[in-house]
N, C-alpha and C. Protein backbone atom coordinates (compact mmCIF):
# COMPACT_ATOMS: atom_id res chain seq x y z
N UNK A 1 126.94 16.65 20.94
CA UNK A 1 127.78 17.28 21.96
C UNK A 1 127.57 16.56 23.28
N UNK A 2 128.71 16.08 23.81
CA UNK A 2 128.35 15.41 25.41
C UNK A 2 129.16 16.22 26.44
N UNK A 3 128.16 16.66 27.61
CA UNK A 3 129.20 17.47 28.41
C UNK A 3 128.79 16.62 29.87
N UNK A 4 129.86 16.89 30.40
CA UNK A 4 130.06 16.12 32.04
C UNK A 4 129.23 17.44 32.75
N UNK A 5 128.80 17.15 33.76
CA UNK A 5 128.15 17.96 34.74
C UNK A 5 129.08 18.89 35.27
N UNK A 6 129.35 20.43 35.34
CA UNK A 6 130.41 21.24 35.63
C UNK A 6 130.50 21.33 37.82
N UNK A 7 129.27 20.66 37.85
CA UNK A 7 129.25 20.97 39.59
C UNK A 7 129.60 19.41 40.08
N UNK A 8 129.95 18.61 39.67
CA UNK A 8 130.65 17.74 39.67
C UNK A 8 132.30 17.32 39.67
N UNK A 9 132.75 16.87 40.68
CA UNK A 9 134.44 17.00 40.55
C UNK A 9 134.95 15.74 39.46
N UNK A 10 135.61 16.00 38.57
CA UNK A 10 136.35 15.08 37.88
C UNK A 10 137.43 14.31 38.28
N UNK A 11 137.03 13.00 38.26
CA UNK A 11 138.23 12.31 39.09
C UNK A 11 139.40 12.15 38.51
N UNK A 12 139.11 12.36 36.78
CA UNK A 12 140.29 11.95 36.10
C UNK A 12 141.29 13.09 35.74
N UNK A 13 140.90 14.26 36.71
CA UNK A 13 142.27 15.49 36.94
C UNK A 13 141.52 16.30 37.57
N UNK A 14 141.39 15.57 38.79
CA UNK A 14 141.22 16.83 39.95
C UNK A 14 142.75 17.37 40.15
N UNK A 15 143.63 17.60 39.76
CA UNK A 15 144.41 18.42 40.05
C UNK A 15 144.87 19.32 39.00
N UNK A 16 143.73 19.37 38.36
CA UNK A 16 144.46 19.84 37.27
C UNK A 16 145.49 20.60 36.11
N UNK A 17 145.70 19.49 35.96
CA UNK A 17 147.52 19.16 35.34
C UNK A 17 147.00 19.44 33.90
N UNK A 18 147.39 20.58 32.82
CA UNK A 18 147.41 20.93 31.76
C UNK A 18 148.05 19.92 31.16
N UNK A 19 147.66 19.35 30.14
CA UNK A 19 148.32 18.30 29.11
C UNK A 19 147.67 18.89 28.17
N UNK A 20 148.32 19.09 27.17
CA UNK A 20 147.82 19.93 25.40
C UNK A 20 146.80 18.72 24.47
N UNK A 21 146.15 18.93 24.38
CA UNK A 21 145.27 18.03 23.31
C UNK A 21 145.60 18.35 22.14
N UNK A 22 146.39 17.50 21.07
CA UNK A 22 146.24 17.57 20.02
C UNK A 22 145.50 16.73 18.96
N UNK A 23 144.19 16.23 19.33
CA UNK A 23 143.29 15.66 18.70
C UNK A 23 144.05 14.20 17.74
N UNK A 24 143.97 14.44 16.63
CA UNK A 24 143.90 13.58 15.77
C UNK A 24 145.19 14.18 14.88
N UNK A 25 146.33 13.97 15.86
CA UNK A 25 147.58 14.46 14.64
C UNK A 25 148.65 13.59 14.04
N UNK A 26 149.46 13.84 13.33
CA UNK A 26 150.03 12.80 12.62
C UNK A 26 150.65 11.79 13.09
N UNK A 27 150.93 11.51 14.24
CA UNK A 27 151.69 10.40 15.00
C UNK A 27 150.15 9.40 15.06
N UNK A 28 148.68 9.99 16.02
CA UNK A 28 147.81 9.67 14.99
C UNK A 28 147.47 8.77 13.94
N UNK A 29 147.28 9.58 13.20
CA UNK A 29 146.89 9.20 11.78
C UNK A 29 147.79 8.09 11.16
N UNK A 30 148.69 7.89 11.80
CA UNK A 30 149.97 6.89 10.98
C UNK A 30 149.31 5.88 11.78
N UNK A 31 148.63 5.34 13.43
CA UNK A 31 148.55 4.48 14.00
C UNK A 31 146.97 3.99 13.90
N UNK A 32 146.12 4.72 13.36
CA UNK A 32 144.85 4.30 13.15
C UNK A 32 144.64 3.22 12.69
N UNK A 33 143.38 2.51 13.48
CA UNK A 33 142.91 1.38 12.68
C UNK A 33 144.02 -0.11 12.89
N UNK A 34 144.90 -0.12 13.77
CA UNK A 34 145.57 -1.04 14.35
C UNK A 34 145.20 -1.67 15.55
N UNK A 35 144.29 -1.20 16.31
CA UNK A 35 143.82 -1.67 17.54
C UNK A 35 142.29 -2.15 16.85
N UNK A 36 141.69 -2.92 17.96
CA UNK A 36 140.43 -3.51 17.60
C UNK A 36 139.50 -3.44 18.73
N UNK A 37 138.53 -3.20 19.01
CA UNK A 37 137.73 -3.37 20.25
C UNK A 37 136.59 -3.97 20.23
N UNK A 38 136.64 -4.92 20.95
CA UNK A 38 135.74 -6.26 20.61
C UNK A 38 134.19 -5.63 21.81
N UNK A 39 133.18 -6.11 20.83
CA UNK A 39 132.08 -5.66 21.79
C UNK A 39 130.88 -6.89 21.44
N UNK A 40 130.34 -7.27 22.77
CA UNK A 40 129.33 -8.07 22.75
C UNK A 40 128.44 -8.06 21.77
N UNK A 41 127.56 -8.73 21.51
CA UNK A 41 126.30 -8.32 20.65
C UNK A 41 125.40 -7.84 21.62
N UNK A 42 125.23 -8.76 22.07
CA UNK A 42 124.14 -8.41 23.75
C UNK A 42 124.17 -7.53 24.23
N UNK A 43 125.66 -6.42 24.27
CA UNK A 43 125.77 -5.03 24.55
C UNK A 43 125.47 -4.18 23.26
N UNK A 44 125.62 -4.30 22.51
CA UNK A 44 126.00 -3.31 21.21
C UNK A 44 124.40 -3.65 20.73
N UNK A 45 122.99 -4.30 20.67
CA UNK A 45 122.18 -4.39 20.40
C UNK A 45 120.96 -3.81 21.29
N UNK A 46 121.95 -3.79 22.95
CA UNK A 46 121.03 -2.73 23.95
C UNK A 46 121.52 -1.51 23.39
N UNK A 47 122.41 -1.27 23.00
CA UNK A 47 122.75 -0.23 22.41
C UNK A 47 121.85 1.00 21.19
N UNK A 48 121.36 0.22 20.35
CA UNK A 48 120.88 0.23 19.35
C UNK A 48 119.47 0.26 19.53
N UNK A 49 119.14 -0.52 20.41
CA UNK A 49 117.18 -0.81 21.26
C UNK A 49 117.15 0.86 21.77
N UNK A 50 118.21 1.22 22.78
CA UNK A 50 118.27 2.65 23.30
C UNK A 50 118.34 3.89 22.33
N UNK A 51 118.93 3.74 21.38
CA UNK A 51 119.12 5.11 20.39
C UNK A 51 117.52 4.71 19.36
N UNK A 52 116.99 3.41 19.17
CA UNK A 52 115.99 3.50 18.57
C UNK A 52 114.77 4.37 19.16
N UNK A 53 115.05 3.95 20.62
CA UNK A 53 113.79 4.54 21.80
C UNK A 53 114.07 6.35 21.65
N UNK A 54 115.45 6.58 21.79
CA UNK A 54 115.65 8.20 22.08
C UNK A 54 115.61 8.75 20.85
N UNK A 55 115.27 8.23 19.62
CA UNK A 55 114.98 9.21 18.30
C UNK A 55 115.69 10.31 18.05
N UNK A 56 115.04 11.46 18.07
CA UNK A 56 116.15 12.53 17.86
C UNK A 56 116.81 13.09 18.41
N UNK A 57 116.95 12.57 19.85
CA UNK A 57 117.60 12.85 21.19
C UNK A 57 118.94 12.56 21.79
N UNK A 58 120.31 12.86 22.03
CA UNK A 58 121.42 12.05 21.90
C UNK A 58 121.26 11.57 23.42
N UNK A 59 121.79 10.45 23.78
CA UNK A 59 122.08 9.68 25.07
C UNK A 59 123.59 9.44 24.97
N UNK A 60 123.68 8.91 26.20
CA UNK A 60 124.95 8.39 26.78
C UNK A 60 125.23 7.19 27.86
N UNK A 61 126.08 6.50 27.63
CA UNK A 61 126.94 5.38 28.58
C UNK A 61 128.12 5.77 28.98
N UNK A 62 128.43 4.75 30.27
CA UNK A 62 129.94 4.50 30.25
C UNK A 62 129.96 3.08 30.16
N UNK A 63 131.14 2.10 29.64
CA UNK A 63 131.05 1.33 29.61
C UNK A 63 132.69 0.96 30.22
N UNK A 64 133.29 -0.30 30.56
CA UNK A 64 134.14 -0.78 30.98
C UNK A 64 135.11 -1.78 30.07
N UNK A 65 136.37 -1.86 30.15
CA UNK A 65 136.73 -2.79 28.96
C UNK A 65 138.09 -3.71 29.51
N UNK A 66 138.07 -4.76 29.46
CA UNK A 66 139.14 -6.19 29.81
C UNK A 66 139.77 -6.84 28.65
N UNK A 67 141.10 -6.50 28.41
CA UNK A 67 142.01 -7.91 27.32
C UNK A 67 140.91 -6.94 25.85
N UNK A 68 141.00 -5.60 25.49
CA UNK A 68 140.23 -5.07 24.47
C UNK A 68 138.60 -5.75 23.93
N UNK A 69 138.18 -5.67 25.46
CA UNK A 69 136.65 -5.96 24.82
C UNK A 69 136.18 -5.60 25.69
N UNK A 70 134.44 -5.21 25.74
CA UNK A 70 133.82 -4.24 26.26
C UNK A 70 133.27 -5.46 27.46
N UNK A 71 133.19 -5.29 28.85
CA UNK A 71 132.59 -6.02 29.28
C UNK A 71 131.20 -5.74 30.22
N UNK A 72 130.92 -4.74 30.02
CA UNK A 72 129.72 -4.22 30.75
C UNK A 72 129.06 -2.76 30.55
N UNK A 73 128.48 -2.22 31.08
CA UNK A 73 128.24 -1.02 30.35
C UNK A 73 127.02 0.10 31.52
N UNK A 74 127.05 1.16 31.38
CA UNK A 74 126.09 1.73 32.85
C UNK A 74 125.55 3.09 32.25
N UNK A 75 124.68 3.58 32.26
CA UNK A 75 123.88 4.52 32.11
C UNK A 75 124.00 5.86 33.36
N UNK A 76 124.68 6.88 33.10
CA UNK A 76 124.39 7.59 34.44
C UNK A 76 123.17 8.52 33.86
N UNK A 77 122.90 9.03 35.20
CA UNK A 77 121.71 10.36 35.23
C UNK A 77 122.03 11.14 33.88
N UNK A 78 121.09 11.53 33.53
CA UNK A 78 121.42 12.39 32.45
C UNK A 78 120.45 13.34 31.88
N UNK A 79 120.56 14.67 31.45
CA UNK A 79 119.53 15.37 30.61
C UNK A 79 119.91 15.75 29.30
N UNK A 80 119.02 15.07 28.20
CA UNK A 80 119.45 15.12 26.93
C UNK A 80 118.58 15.79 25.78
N UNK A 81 118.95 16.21 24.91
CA UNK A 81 118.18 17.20 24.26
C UNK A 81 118.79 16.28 22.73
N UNK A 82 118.43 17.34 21.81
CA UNK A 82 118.89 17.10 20.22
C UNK A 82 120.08 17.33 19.75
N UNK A 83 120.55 18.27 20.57
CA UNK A 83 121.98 18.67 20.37
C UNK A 83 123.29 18.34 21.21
N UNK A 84 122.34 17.79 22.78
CA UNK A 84 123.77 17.75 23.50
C UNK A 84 123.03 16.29 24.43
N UNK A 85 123.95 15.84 25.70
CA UNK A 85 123.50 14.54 26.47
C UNK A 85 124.65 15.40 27.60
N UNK A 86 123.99 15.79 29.20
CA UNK A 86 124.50 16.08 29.84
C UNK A 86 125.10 14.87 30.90
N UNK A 87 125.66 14.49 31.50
CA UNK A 87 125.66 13.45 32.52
C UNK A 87 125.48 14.30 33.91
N UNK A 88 124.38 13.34 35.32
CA UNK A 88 124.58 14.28 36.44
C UNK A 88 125.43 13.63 37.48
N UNK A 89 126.10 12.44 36.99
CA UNK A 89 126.45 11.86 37.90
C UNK A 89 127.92 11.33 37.57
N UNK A 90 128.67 11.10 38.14
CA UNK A 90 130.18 10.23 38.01
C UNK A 90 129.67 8.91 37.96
N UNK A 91 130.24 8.02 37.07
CA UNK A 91 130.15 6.03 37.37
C UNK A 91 131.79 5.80 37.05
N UNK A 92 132.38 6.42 36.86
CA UNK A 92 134.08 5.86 36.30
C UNK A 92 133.93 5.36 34.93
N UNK A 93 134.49 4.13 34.62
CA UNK A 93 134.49 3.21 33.75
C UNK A 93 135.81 3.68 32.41
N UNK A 94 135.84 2.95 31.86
CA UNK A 94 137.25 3.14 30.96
C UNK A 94 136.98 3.88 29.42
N UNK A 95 135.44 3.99 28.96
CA UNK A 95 135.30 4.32 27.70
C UNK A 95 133.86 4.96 28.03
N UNK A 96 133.59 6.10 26.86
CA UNK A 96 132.09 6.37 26.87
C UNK A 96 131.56 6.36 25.78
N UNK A 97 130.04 6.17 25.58
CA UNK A 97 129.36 5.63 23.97
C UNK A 97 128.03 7.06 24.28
N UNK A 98 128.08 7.43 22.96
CA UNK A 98 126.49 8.64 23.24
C UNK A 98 126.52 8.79 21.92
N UNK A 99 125.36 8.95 21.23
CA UNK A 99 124.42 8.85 20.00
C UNK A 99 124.59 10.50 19.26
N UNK A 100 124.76 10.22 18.01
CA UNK A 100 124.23 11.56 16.89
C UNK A 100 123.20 11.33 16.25
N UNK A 101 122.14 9.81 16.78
CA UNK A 101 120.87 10.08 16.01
C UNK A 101 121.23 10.16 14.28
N UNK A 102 120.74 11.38 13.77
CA UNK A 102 120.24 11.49 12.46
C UNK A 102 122.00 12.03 12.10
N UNK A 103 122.71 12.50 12.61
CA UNK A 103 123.63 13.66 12.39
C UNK A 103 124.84 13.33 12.06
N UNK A 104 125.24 11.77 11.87
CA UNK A 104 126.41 11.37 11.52
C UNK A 104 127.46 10.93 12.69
N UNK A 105 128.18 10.06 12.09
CA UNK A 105 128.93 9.75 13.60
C UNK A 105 130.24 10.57 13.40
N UNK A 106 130.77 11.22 14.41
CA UNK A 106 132.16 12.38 14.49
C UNK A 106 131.84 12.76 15.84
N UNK A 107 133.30 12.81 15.83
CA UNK A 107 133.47 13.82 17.41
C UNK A 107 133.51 15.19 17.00
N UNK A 108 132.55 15.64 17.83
CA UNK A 108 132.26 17.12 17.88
C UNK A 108 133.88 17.66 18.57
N UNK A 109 133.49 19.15 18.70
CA UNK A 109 135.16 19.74 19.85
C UNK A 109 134.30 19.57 21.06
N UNK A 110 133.28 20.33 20.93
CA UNK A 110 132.59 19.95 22.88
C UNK A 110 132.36 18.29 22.97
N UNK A 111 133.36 17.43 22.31
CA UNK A 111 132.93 16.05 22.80
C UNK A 111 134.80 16.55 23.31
N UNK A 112 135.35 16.62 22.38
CA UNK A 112 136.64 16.60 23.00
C UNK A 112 137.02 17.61 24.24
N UNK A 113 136.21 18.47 24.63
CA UNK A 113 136.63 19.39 25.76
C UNK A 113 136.17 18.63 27.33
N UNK A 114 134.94 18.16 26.74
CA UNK A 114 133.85 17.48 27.84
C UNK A 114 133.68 15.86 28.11
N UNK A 115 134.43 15.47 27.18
CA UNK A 115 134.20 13.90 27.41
C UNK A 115 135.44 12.74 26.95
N UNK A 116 135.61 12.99 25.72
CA UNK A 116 136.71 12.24 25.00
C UNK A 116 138.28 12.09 25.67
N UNK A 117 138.37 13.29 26.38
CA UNK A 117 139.41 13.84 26.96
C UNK A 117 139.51 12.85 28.41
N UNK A 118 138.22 12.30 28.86
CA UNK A 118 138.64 11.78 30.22
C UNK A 118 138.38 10.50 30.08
N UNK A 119 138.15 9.52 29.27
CA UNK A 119 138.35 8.39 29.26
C UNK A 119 139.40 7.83 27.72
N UNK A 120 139.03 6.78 28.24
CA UNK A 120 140.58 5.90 26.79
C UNK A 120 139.60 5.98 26.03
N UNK A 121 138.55 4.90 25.66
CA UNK A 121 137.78 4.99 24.94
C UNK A 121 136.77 5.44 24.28
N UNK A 122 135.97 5.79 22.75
CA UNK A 122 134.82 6.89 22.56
C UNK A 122 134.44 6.18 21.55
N UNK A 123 133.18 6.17 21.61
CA UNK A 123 132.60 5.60 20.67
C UNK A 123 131.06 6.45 20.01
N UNK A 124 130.98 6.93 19.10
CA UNK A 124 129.71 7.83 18.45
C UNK A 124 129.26 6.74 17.39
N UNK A 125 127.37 6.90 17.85
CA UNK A 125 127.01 5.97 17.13
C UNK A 125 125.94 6.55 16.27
N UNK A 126 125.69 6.50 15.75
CA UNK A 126 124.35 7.14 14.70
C UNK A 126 123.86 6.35 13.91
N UNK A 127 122.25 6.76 14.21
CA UNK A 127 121.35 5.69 13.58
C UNK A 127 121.75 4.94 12.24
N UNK A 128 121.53 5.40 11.30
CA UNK A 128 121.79 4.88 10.21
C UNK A 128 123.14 5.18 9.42
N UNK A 129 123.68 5.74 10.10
CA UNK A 129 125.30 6.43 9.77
C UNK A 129 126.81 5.89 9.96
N UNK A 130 126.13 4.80 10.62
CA UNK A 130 127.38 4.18 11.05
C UNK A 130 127.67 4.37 12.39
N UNK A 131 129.34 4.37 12.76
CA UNK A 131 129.90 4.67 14.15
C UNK A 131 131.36 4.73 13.93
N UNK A 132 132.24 5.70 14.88
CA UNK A 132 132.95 6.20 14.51
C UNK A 132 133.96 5.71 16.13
N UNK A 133 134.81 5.15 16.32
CA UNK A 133 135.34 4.94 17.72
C UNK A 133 136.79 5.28 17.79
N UNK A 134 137.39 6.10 19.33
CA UNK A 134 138.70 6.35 19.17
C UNK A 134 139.71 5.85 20.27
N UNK A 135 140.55 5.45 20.71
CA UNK A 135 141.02 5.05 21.96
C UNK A 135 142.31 7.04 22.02
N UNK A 136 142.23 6.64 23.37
CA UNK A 136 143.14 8.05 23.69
C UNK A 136 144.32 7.77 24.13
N UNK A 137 145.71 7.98 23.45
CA UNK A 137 146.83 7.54 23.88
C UNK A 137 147.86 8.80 23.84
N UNK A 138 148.90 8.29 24.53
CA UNK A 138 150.00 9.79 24.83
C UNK A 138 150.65 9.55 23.73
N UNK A 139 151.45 10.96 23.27
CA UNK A 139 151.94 11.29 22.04
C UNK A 139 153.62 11.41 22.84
N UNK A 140 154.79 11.03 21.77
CA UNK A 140 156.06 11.46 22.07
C UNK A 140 156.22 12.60 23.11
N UNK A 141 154.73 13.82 22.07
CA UNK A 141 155.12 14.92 22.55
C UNK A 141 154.97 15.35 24.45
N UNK A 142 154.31 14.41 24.54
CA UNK A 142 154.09 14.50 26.46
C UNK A 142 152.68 15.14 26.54
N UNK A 143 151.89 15.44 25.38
CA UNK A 143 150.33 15.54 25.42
C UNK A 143 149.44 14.52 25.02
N UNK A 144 148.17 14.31 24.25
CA UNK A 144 147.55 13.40 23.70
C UNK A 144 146.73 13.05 22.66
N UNK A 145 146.93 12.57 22.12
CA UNK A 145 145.99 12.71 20.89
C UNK A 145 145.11 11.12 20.87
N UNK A 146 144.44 10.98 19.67
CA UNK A 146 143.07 10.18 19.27
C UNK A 146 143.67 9.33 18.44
N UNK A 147 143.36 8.08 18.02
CA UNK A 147 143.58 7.26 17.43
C UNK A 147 142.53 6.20 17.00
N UNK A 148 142.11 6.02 15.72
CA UNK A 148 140.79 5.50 15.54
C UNK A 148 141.03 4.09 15.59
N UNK A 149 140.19 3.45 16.03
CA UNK A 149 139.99 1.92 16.24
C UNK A 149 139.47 0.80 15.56
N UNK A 150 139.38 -0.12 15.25
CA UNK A 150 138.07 -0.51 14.87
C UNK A 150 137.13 -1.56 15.79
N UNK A 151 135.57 -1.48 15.47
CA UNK A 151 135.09 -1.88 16.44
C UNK A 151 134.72 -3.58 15.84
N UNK A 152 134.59 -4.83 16.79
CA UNK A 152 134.45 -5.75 16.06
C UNK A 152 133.26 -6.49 16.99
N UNK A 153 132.43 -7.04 16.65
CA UNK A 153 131.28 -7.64 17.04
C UNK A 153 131.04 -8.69 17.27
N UNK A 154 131.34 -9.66 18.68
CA UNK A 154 131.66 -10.81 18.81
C UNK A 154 130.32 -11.65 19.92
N UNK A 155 130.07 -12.91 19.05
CA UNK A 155 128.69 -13.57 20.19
C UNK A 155 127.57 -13.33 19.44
N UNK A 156 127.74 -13.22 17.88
CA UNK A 156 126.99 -12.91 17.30
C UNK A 156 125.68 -13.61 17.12
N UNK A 157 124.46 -14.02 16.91
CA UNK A 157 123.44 -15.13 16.54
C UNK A 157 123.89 -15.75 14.90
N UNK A 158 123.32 -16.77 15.64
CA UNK A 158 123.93 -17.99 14.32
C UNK A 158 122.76 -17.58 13.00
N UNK A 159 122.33 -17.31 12.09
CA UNK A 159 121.44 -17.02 11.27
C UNK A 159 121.62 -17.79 10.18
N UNK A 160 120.44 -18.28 9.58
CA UNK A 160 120.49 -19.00 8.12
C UNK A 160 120.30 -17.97 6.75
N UNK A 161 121.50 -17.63 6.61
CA UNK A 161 121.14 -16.56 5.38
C UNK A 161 120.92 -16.93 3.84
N UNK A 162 121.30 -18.57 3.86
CA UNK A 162 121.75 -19.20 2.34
C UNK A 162 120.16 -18.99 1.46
N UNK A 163 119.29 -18.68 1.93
CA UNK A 163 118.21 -18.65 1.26
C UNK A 163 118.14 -17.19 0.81
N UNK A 164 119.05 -16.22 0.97
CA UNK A 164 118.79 -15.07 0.33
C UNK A 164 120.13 -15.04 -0.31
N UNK A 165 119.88 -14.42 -1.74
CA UNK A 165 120.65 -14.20 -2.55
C UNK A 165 120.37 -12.80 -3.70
N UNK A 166 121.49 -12.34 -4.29
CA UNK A 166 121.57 -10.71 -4.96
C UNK A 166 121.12 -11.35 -6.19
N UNK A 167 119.76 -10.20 -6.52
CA UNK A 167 119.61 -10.02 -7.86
C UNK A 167 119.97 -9.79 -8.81
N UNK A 168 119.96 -10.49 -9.96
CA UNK A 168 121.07 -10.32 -11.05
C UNK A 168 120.39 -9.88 -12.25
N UNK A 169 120.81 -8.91 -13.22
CA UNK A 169 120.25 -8.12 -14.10
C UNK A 169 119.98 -9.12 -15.43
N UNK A 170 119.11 -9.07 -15.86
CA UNK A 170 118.91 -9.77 -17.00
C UNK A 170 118.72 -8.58 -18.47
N UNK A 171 119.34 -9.75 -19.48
CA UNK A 171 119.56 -8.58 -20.74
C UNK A 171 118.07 -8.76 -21.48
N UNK A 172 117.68 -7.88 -22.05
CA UNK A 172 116.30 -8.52 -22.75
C UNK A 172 116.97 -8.85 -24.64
N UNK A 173 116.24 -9.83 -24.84
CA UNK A 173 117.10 -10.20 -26.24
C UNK A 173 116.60 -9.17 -27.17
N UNK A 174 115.24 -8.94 -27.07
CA UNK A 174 114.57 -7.94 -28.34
C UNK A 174 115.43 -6.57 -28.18
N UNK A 175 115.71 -6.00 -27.37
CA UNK A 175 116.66 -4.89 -27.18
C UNK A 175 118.08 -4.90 -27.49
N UNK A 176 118.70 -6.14 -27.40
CA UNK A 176 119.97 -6.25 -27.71
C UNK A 176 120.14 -6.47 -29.44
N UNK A 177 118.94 -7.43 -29.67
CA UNK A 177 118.88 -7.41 -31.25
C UNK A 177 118.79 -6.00 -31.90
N UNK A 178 118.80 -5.23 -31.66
CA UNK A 178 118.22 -3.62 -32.06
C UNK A 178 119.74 -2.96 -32.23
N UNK A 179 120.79 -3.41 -31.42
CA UNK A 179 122.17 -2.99 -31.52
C UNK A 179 123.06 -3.45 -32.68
N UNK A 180 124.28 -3.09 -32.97
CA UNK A 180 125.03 -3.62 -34.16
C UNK A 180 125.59 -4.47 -32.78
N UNK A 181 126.51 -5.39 -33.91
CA UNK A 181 127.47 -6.56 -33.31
C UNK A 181 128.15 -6.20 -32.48
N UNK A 182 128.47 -4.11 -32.52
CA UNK A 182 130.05 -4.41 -31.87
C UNK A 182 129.69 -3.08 -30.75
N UNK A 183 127.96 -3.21 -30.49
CA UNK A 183 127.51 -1.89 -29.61
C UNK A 183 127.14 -3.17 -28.17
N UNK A 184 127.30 -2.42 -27.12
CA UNK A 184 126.61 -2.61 -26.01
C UNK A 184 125.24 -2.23 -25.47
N UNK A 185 124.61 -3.17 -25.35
CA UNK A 185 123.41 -2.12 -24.80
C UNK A 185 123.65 -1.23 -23.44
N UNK A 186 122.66 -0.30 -23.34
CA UNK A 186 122.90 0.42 -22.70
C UNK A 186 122.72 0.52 -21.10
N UNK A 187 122.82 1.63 -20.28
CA UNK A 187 122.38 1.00 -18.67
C UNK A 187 121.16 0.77 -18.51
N UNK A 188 120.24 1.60 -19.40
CA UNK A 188 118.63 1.51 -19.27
C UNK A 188 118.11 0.09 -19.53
N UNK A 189 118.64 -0.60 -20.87
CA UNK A 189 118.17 -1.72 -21.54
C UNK A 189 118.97 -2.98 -20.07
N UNK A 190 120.14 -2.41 -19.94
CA UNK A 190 120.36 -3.60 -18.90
C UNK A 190 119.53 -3.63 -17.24
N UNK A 191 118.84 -2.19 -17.05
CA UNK A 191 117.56 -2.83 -15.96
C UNK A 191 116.46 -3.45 -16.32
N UNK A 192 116.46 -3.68 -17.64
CA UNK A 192 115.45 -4.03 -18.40
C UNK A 192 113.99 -3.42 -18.58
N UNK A 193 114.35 -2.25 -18.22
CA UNK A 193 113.44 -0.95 -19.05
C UNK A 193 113.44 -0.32 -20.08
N UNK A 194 112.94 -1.30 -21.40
CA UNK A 194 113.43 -0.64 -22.20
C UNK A 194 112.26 0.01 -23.04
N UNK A 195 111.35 0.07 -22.43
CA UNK A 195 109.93 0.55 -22.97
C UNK A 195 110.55 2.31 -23.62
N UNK A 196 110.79 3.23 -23.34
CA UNK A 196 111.15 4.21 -23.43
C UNK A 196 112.52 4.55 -23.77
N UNK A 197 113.38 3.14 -23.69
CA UNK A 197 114.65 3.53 -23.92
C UNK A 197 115.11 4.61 -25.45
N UNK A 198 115.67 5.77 -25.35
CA UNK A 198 116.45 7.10 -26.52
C UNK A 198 116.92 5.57 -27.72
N UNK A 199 117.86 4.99 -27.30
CA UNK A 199 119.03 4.40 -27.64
C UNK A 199 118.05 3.59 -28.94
N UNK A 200 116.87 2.62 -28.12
CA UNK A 200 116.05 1.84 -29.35
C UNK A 200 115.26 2.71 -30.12
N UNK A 201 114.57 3.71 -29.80
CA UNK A 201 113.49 4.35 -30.25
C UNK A 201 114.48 5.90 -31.57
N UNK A 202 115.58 5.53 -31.74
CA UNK A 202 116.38 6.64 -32.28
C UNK A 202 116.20 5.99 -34.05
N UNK A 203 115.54 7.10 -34.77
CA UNK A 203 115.45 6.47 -36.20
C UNK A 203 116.96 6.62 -37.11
């Protein structure tokens, strides 16, 4: 859950002008996944250094974005717990990024009441869960809805990976001899555990 500081004025509708949120609806869902948002490594790896440090704790950014790529990024004041990341301060900026830790990446509704709602961009990242990002665009209908993005990772380090390669299952012959001509061995015999295998040991 990310909420903006309530004693704080919002710049992005101090007058506030009712526009209907309709989240993620079918005008939506037909446009997802057509846009791309390009993000540094150098950013997206401070990224990742920070949610490693805050553990079970969610945080938050704002970050800024030029020609669909992220070009900088700012930390405001903040008090954060397990469940929520408050901000105490305004920085502007065009998109915001804050962590689910253990909990999966999704926009909560208190992300959409408190945060999602005032910038274009959102991005939820979770530790081992992936990340989930949306840009915010106007609908026919004259309100707004969400549209998912994808995020792409550019400036990457050059790495030598050719020395690692996927393990490949080997058949054991004494186990396969144990089958008729026109049987397969089985999934057990093909990890090549077949000490215990039902399939050989069946009189």
């Amino acid at each position: 859950m990310f909420i903006l500081d309530d004693n704080k004025p919002k710049k992005s509708n101090i007058l506030e002008v009712k526009i209907k949120n309709y989240g993620e609806c079918g005008f939506c869902t037909d446009k997802d996944n057509q846009e791309t948002l390009k993000i540094p490594w150098d950013i997206w790896s401070q990224w990742m250094y920070i949610s490693q440090r805050m553990g079970g704790k969610e945080w938050g950014a704002v970050f800024w974005v030029k020609d669909n790529a992220v070009t900088s990024f700012k930390i405001p004041k903040q008090e954060v717990g397990s469940v929520e990341c408050e901000f105490k301060e305004e920085l502007g900026g065009d998109g915001i990024i804050h962590s689910h830790h253990d909990m999966g990446a999704f926009h909560s509704s208190q992300d959409d009441v408190h945060a999602r709602n005032l910038y274009t961009y959102s991005i939820v990242i979770a530790n081992s869960k992936g990340s989930i990002a949306t840009k915010r665009v106007k609908l026919p209908c004259k309100g707004f809805g969400y549209i998912k993005i994808q995020l792409q990772l550019v400036g990457l380090p050059e790495i030598d990976l050719s020395k690692i390669s996927e393990k490949t299952r080997e058949l054991i012959p004494e186990a396969i001899s144990d089958f008729e001509d026109n049987d397969s061995p089985c999934n057990t015999c093909q990890s090549g555990s077949c000490e215990n295998c039902k399939c050989i040991n069946v009189t």
